[in-house]
Protein backbone atom coordinates (compact mmCIF):
# COMPACT_ATOMS: atom_id res chain seq x y z
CA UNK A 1 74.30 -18.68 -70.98
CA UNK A 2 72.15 -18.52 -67.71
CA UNK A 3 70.84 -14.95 -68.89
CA UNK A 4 70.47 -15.58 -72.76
CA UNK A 5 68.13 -18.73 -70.99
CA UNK A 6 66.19 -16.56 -69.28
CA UNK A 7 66.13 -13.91 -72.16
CA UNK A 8 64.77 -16.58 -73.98
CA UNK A 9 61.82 -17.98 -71.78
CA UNK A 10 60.79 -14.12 -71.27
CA UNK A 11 60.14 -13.87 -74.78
CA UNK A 12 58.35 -17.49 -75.19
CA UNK A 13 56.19 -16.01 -72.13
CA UNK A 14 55.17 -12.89 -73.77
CA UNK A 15 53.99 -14.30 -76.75
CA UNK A 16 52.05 -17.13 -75.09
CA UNK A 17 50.73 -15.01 -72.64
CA UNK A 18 49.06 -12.23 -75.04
CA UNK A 19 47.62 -15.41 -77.07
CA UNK A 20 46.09 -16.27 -73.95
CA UNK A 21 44.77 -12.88 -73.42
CA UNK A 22 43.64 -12.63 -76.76
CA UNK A 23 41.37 -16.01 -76.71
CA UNK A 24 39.77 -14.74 -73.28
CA UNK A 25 39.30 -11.48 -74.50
CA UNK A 26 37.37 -13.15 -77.66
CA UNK A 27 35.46 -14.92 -75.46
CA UNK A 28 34.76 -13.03 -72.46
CA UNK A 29 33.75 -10.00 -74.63
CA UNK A 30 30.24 -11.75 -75.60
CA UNK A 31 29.47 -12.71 -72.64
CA UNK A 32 26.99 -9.54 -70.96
CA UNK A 33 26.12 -11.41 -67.66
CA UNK A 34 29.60 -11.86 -66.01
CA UNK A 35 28.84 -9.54 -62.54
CA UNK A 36 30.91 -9.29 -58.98
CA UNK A 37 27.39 -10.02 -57.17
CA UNK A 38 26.83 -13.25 -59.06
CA UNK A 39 30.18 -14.73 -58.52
CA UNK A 40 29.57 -18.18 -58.88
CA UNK A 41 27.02 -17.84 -62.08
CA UNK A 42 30.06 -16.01 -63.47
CA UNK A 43 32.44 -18.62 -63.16
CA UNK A 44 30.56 -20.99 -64.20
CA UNK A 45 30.11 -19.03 -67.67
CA UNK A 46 33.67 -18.83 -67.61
CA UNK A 47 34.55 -22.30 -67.25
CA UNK A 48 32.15 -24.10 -69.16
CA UNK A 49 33.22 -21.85 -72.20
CA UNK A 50 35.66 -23.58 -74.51
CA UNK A 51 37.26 -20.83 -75.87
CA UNK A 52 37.74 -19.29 -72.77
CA UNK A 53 39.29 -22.09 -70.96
CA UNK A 54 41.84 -22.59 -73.59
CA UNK A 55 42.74 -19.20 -73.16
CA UNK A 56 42.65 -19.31 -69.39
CA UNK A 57 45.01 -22.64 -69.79
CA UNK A 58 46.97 -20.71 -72.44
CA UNK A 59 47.97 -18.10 -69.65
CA UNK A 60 48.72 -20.56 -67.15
CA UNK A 61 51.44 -21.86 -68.77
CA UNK A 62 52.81 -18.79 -70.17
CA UNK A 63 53.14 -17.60 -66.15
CA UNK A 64 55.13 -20.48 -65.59
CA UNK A 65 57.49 -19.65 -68.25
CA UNK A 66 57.75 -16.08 -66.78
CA UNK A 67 58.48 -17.50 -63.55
CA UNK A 68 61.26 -19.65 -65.06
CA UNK A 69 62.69 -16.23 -66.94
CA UNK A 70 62.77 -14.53 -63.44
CA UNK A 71 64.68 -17.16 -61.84
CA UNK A 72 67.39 -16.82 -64.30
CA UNK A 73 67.65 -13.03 -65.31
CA UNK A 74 67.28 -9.37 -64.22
CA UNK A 75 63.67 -8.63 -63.62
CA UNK A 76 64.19 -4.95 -65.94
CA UNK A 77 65.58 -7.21 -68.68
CA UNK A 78 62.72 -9.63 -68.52
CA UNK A 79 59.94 -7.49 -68.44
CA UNK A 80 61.75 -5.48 -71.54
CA UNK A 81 61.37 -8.39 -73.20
CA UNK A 82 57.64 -8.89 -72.08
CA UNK A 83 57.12 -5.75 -72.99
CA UNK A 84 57.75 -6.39 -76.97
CA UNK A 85 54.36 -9.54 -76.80
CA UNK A 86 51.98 -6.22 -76.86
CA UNK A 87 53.58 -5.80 -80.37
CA UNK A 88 52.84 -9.98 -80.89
CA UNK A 89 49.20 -8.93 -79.29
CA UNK A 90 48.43 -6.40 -81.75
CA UNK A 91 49.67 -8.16 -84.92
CA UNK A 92 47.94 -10.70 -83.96
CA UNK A 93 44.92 -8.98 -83.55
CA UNK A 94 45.45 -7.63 -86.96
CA UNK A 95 45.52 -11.02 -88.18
CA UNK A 96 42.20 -12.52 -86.92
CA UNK A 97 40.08 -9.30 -87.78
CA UNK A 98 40.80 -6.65 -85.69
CA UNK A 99 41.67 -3.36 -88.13
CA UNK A 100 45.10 -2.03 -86.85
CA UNK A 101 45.49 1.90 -87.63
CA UNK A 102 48.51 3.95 -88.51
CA UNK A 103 49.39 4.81 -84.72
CA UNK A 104 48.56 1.25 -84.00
CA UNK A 105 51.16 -0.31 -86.57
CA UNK A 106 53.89 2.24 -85.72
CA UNK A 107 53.45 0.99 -81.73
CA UNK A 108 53.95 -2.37 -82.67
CA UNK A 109 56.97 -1.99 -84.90
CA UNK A 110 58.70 0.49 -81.72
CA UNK A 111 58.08 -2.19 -79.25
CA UNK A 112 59.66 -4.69 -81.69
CA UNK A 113 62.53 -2.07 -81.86
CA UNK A 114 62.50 -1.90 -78.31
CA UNK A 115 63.28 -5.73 -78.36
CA UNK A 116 66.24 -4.86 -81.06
CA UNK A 117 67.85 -2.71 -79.03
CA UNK A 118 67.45 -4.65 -75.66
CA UNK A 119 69.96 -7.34 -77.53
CA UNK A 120 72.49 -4.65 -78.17
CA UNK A 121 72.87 -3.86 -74.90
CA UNK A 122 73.26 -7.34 -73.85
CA UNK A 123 76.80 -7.14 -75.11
CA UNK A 124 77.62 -5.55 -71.81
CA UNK A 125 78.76 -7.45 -69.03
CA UNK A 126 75.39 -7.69 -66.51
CA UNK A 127 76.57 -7.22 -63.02
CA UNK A 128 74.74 -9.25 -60.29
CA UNK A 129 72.47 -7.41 -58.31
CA UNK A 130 71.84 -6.83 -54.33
CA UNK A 131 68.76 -8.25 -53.44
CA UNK A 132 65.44 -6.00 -52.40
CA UNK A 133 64.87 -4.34 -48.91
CA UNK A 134 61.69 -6.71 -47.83
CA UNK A 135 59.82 -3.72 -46.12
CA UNK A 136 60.43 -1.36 -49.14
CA UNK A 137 59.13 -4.41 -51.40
CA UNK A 138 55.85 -4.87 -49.48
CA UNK A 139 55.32 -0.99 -48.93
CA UNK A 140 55.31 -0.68 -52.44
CA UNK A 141 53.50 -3.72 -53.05
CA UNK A 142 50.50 -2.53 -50.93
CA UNK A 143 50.28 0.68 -52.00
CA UNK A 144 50.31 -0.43 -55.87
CA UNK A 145 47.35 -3.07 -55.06
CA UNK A 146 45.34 -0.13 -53.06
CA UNK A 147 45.94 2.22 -56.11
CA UNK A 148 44.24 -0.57 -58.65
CA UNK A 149 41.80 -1.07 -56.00
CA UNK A 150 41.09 2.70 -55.96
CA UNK A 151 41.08 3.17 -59.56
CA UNK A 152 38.52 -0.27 -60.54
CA UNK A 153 36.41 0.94 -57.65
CA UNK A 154 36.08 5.02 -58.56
CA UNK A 155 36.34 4.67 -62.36
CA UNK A 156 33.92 1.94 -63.27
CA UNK A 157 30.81 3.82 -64.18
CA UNK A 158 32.79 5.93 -66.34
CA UNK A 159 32.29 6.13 -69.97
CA UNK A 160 36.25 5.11 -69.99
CA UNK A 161 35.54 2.16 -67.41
CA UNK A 162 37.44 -0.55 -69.72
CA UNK A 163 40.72 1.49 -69.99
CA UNK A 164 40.51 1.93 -66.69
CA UNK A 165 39.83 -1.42 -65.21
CA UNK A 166 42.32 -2.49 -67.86
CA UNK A 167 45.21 -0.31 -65.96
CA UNK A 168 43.88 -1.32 -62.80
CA UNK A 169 44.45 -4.92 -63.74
CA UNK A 170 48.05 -4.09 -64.79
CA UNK A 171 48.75 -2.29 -61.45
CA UNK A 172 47.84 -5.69 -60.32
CA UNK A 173 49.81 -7.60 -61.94
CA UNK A 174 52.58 -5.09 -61.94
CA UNK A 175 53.25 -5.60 -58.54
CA UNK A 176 52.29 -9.24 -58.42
CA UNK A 177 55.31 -9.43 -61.01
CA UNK A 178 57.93 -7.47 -57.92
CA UNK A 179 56.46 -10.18 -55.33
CA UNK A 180 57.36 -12.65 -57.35
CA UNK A 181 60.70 -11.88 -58.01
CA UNK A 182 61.05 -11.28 -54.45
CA UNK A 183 59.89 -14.82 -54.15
CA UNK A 184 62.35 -16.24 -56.49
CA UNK A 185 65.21 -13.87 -55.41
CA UNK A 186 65.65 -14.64 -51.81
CA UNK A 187 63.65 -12.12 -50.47
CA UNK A 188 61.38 -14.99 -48.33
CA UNK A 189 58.28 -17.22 -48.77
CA UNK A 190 56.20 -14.28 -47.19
CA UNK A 191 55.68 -13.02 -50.91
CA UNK A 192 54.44 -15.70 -52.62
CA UNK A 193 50.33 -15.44 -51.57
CA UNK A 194 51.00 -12.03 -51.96
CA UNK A 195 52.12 -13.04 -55.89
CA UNK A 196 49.30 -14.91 -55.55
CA UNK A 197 46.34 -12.93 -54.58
CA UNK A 198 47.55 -9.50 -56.89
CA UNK A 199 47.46 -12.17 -59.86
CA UNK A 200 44.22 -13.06 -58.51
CA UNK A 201 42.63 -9.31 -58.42
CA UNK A 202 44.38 -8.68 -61.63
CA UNK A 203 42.89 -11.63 -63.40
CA UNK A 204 38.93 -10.72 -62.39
CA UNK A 205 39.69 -7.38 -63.02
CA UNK A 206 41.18 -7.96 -66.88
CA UNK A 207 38.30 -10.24 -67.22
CA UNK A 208 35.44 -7.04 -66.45
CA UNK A 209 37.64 -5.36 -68.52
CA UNK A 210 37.00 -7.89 -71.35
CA UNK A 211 33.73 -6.79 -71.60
CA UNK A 212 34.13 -3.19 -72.25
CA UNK A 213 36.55 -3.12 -74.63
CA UNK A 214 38.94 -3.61 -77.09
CA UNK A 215 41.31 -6.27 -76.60
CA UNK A 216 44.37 -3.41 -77.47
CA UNK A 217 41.96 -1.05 -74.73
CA UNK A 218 41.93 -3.71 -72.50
CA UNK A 219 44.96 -6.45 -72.47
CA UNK A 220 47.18 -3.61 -74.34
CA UNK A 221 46.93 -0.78 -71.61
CA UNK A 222 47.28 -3.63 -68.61
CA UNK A 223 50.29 -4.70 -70.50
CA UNK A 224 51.63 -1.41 -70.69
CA UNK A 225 51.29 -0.47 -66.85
CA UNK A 226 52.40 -4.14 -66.16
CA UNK A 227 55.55 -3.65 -68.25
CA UNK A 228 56.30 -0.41 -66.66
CA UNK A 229 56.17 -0.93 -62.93
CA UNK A 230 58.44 -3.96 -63.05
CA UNK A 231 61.11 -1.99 -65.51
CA UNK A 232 61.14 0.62 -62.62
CA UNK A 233 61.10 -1.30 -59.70
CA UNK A 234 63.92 -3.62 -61.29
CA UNK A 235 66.04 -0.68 -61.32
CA UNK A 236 65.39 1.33 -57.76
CA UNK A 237 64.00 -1.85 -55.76
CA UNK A 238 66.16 -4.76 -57.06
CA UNK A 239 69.15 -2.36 -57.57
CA UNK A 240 69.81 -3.62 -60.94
CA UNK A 241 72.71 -1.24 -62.80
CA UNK A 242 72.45 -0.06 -66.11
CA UNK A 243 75.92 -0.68 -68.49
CA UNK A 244 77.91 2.16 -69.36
CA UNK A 245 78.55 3.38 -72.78
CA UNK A 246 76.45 2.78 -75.45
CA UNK A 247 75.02 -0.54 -74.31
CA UNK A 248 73.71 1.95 -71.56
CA UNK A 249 72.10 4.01 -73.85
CA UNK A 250 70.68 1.31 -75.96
CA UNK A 251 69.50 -0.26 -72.85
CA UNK A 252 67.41 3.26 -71.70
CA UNK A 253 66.34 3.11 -75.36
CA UNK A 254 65.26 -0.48 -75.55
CA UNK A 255 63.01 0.72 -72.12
CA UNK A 256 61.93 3.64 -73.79
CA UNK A 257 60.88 1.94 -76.73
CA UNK A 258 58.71 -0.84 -75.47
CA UNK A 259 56.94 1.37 -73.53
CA UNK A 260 55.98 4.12 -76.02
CA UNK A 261 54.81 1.20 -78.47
CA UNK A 262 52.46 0.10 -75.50
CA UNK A 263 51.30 3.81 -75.04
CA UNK A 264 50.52 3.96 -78.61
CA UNK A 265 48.99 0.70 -78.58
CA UNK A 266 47.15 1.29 -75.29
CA UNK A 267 45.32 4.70 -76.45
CA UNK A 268 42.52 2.53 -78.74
CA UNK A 269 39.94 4.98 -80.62
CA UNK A 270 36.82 5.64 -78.97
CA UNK A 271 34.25 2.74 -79.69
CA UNK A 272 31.34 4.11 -82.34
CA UNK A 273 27.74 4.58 -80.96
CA UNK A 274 25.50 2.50 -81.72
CA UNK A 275 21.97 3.39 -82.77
CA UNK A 276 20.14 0.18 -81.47
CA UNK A 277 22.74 -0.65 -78.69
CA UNK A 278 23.10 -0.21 -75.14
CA UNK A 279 24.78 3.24 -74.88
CA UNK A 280 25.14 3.11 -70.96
CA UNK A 281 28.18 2.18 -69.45
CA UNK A 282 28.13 -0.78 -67.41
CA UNK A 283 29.52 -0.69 -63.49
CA UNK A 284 32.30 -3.08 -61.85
CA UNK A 285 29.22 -5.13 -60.82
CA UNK A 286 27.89 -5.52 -64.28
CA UNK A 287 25.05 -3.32 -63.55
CA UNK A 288 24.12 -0.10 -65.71
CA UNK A 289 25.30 3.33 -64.09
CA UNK A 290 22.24 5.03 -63.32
């Protein structure tokens, strides 16, 4: 009962968590003046924008139903299950404009599979797991934030700067996601500001993603590396065992699955040129690479 609950709130969290990164994307993607040096101009763009807010609010509440989900399940199982909203994300991109191609449609329909064969496994008995070392969980905490750091900071006057800010927001909240089931899991108080500020870097970061991209570039690939590093760390951080027998192979399958369709999903098509546009790629700052 206790884990179908939390089953349950992971999957109400996915879906209104990828609404609420689809409304910000909508919105922050027109707006060409958002910058790290002009911090407070930027907000306020941000927050006296309708659409935006709603989408900001959207996410909010779509946390707090993850947070519920981790309280009551395995962190793998739940972020299986998060893993299947990039599917919701993409069809319902489809559905307010956004062309889906063939490798786009086939993503969505494996992490929906993904979700499909998470159930099956379900009808093995879920042992309860030891809780995570606390100096393991902050060494790999730090060095996940340093790595998005790292990548936002070296790859944002590339011509691929949205993918990459996109991952580097993932990263972010990747391991935001292990600190706070270390918070809810015993591991100590100590995690929760760092839960908070790697949801904090992976929030501005998604957001200057937002603006170069697509929202599958952009939400889809920080989805993807958000779905994988608490899958993993579930497994060799939170000791979490797999079932035997073929629940264990549907439940390596279900992983497998989810995370292929978010590959799929992730790898959007390069965006056309534009003829009368501004063909230079734009900096973490919001300034033009010279």
């Amino acid at each position: 009962m206790k884990l179908g609950l939390g089953l349950a709130l992971a999957l109400a969290a996915a879906l209104v968590l990828n609404v609420g990164f689809f409304v910000q994307h909508g919105a922050t993607n027109t707006m060409r003046s958002l910058s790290l040096r002009h911090p407070f101009r930027s907000v306020r763009l941000l927050v006296t924008n309708r659409q935006w807010m709603l989408g900001y609010a959207t996410g909010w509440v779509g946390w707090g139903i993850y947070i519920a989900a981790l309280s009551l399940a395995p962190l793998s199982l739940v972020q299986a299950v998060a893993a299947g909203g990039v599917g919701v994300l993409a069809f319902l991109a489809h559905r307010l404009g956004t062309p889906l191609g063939g490798r786009e449609r086939v993503g969505a329909w494996t992490a929906v599979a993904g979700l499909v064969l998470l159930g099956v496994s379900l009808t093995a008995r879920v042992h309860r797991a030891a809780p995570a070392h606390t100096a393991t969980l902050l060494i790999v905490i730090a060095a996940g934030a340093g790595a998005a750091g790292l990548l936002a900071g070296l790859m944002a006057r590339s011509t691929r700067a949205a993918a990459a800010l996109g991952c580097a927001a993932g990263l972010f909240f990747g391991v935001g996601d292990l600190a706070t089931k270390g918070a809810v899991s015993g591991n100590g108080l100590l995690f929760a500001p760092l839960l908070a500020a790697c949801t904090a870097l992976g929030f501005v970061t998604l957001q200057l993603a937002f603006q170069r991209g697509r929202v599958l570039e952009t939400a889809g690939l920080s989805v993807l590396v958000n779905n994988m590093i608490p899958i993993v760390g579930g497994l060799f951080l939170f000791h979490e065992v797999l079932p035997g027998g073929a629940a264990g192979v549907a439940r390596v399958a279900s992983f497998a699955a989810v995370i292929v369709g978010a590959v799929l999903l992730a790898r959007a098509p390069e965006a056309p040129v534009e003829e009368h546009g501004d063909p230079q790629p734009r900096t973490l700052d919001g300034s033009h690479a010279s």
